[in-house]
C-alpha atoms as a PDB file:
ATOM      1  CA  UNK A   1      -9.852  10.555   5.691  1.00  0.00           C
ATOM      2  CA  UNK A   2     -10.191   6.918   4.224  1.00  0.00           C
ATOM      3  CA  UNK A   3      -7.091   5.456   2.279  1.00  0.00           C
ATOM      4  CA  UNK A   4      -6.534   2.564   0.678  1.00  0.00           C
ATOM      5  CA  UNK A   5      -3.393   0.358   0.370  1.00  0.00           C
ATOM      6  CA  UNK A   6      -2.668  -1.908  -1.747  1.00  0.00           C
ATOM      7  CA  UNK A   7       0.454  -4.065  -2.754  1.00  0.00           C
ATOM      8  CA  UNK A   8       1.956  -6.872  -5.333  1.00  0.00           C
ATOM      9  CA  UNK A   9      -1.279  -6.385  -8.041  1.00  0.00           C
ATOM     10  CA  UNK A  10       1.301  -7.753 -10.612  1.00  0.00           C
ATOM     11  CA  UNK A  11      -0.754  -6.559 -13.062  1.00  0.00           C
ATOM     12  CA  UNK A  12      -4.098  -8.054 -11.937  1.00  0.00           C
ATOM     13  CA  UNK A  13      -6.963  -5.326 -10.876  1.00  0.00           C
ATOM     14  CA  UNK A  14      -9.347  -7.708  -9.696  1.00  0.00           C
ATOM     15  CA  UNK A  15     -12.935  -6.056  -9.471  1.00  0.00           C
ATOM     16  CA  UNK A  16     -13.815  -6.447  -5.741  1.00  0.00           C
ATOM     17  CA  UNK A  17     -10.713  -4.507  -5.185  1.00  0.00           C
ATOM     18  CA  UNK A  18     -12.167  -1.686  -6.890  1.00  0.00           C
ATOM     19  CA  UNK A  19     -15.234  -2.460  -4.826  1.00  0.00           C
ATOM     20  CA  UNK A  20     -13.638  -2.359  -1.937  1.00  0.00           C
ATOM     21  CA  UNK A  21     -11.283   0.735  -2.652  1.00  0.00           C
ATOM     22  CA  UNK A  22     -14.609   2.932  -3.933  1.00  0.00           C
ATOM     23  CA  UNK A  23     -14.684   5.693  -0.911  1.00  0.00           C
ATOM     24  CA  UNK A  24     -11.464   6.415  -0.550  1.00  0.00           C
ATOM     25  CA  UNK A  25      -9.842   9.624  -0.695  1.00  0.00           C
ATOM     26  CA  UNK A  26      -6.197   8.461  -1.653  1.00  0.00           C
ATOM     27  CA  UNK A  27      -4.519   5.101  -2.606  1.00  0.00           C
ATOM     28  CA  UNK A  28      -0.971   3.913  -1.527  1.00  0.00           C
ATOM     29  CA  UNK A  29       0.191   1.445  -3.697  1.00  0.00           C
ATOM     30  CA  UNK A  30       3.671  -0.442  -2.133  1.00  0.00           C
ATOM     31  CA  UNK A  31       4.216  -1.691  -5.521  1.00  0.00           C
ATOM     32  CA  UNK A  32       5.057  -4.866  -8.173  1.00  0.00           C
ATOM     33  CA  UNK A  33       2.301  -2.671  -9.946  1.00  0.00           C
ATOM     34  CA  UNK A  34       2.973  -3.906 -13.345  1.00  0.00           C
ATOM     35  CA  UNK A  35       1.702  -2.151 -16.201  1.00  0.00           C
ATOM     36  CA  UNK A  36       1.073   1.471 -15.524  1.00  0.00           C
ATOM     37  CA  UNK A  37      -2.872   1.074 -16.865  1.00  0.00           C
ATOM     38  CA  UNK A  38      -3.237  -0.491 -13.115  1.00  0.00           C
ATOM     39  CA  UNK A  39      -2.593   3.115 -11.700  1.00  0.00           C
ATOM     40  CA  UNK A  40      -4.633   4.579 -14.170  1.00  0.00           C
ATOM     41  CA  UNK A  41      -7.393   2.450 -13.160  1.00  0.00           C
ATOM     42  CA  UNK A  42      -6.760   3.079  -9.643  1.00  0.00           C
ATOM     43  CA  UNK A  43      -6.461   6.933 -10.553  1.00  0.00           C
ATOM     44  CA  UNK A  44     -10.844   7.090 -11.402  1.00  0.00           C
ATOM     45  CA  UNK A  45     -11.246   6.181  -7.784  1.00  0.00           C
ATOM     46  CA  UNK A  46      -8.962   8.748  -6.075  1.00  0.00           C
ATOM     47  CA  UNK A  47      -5.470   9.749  -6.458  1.00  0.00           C
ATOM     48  CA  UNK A  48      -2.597   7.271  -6.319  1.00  0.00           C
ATOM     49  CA  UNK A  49       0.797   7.025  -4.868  1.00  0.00           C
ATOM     50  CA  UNK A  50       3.052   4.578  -5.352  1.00  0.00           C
ATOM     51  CA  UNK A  51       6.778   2.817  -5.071  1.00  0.00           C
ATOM     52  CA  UNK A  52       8.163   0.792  -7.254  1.00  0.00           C
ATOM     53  CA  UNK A  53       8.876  -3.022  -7.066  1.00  0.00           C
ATOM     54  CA  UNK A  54      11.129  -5.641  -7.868  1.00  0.00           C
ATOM     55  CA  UNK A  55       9.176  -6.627 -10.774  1.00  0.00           C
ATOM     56  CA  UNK A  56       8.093  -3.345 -12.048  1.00  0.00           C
ATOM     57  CA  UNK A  57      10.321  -3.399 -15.235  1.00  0.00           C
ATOM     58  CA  UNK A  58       9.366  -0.635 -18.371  1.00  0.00           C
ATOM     59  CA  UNK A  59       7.444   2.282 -17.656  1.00  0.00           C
ATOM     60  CA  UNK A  60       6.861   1.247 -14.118  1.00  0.00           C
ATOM     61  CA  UNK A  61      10.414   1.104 -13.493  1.00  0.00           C
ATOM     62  CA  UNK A  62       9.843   5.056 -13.378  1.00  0.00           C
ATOM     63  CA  UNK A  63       8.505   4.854 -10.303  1.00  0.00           C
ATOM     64  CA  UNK A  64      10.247   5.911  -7.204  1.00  0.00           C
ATOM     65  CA  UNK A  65      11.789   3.388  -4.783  1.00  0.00           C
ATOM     66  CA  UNK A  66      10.763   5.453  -1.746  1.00  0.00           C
ATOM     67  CA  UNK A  67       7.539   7.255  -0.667  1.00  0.00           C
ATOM     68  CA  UNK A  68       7.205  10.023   2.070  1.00  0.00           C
ATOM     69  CA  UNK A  69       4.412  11.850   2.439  1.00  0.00           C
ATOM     70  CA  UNK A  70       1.392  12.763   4.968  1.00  0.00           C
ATOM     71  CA  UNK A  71      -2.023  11.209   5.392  1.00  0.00           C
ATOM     72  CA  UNK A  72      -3.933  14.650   7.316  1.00  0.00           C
ATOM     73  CA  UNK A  73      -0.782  15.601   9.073  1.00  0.00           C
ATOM     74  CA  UNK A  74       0.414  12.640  10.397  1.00  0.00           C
ATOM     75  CA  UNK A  75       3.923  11.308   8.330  1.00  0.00           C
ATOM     76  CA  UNK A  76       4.413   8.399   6.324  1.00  0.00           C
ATOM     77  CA  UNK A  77       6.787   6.321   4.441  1.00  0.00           C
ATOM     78  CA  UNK A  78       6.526   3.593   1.861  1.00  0.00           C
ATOM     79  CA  UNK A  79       8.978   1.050   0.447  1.00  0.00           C
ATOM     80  CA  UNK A  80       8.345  -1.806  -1.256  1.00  0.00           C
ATOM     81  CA  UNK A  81      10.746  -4.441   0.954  1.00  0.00           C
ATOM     82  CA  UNK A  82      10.453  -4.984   4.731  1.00  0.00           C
ATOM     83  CA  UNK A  83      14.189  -4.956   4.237  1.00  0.00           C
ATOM     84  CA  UNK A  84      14.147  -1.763   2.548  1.00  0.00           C
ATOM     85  CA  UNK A  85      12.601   0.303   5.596  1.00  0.00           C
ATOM     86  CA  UNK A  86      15.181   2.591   7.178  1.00  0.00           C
ATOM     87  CA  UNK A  87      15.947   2.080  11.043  1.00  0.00           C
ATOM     88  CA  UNK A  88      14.770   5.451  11.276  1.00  0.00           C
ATOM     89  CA  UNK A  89      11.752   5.830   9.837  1.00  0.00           C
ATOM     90  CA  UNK A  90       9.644   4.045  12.927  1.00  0.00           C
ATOM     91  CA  UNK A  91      10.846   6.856  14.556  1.00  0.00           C
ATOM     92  CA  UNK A  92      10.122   9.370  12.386  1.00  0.00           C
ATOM     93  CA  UNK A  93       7.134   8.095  10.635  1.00  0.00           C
ATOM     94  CA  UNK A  94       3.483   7.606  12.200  1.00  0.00           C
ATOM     95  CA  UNK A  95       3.388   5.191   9.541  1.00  0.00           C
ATOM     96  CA  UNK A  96       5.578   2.654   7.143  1.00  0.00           C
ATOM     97  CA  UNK A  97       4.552   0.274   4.568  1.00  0.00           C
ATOM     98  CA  UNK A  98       5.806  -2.049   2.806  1.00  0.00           C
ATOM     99  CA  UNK A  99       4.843  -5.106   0.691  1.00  0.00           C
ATOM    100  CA  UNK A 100       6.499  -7.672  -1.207  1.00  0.00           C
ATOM    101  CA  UNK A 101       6.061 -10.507   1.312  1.00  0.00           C
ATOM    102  CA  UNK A 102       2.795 -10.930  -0.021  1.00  0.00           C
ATOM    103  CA  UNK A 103       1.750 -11.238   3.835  1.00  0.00           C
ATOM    104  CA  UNK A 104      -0.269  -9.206   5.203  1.00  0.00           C
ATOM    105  CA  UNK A 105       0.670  -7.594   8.638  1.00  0.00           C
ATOM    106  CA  UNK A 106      -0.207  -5.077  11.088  1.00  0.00           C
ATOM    107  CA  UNK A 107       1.914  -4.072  14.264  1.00  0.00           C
ATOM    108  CA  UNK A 108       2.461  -1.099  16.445  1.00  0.00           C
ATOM    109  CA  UNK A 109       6.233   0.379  16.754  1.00  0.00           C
ATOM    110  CA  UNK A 110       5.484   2.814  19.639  1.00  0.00           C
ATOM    111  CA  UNK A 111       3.361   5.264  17.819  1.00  0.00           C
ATOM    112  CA  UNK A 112       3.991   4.116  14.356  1.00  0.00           C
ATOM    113  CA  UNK A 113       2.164   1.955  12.638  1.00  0.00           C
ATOM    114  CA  UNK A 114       4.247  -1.188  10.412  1.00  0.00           C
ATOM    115  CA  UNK A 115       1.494  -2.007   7.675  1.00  0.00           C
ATOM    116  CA  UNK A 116       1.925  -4.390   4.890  1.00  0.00           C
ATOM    117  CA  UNK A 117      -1.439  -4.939   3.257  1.00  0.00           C
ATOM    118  CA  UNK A 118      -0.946  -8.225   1.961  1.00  0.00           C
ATOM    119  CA  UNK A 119      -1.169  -8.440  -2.252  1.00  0.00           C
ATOM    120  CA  UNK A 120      -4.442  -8.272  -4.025  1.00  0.00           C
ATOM    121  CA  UNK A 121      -2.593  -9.818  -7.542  1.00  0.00           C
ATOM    122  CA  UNK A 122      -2.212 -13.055  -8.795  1.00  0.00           C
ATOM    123  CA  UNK A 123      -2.375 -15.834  -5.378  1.00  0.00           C
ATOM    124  CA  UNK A 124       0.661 -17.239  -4.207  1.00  0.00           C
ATOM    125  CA  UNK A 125       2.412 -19.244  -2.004  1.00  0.00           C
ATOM    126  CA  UNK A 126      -1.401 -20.020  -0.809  1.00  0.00           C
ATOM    127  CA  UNK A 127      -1.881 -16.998   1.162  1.00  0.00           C
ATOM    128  CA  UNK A 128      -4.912 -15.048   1.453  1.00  0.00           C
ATOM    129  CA  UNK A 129      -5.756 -12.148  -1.123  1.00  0.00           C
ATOM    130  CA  UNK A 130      -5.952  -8.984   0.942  1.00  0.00           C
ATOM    131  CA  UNK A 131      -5.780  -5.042   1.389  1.00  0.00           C
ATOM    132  CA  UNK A 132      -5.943  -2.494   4.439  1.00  0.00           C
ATOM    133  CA  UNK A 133      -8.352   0.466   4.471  1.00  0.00           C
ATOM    134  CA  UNK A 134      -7.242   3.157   6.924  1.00  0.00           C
ATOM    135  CA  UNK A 135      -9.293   5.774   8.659  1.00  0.00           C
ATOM    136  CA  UNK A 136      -7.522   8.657   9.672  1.00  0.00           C
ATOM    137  CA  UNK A 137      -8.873  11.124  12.148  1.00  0.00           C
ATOM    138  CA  UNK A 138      -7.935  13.133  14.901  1.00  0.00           C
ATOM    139  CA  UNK A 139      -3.881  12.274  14.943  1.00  0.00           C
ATOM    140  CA  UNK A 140      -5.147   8.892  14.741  1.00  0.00           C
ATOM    141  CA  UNK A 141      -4.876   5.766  12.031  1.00  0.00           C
ATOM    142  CA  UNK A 142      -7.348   3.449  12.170  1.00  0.00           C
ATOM    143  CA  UNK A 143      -6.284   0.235  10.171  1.00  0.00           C
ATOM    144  CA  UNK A 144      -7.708  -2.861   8.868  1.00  0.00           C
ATOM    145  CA  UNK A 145      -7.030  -5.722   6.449  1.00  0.00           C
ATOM    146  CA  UNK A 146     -10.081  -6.775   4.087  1.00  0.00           C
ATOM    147  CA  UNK A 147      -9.959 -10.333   2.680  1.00  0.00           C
ATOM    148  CA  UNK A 148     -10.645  -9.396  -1.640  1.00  0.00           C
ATOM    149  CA  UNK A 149     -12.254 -12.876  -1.711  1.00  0.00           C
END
């Protein structure tokens, strides 16, 4: 299974994003969506999860503030806030992401995987424009950031 996740679009859907999310069989979204038409979008590639942010105000603000689910078995959790991730989940989880920082970040907490993709939105704070693609097979995640430029 191939997933795609995806942070902080504030309500930019740049086109090699697409590009580089064609493939995948779901999308995790860790949210400051924006509009709602950015999920739609997202929703002709494959279907979409997502969390809600602290700048998803109107019909966004519908959105849940936490995720859990299962990518082929294994569980998973999503929040939009580093802050936001409960002690427990690490434990819990073979996966938790998060956003918001607009940094992207892999690391390993014992079996569970920490992922924040980065943001693929509007650049700031000079930081690079990413996303992670994971492969997941066999009880096993497979992660890595793309650069969108």
């Amino acid at each position: 299974m191939q997933v795609g996740v995806l942070s902080d679009t504030h309500n930019l859907l740049r086109p090699r994003v697409l590009e580089l999310l064609a493939g995948c069989e779901r999308i995790l979204h860790a949210g400051d969506v924006g509009e709602p038409e950015i999920l739609d979008r997202l929703r002709r590639l494959a279907p979409v999860e997502a969390v809600r942010g602290n700048t998803d105000y109107g019909a966004s603000a519908a959105l849940p503030e936490t995720l859990a689910g299962d990518l082929d078995g294994l569980p998973f959790r999503m929040v939009h806030r580093r802050e936001d991730v409960d002690p427990r989940w690490p434990a819990e989880s073979r996966l938790v992401i998060f956003g918001h920082s607009h940094r992207p970040e892999l690391s390993w907490h014992g079996s569970c995987l920490l992922l924040n993709p980065g943001a693929c939105g509007p650049r700031r704070f000079h930081l690079p424009l990413t996303l992670a693609i994971l492969r997941v097979t066999d009880h096993r995640i497979v992660p890595e950031i793309l650069a969108v430029e």
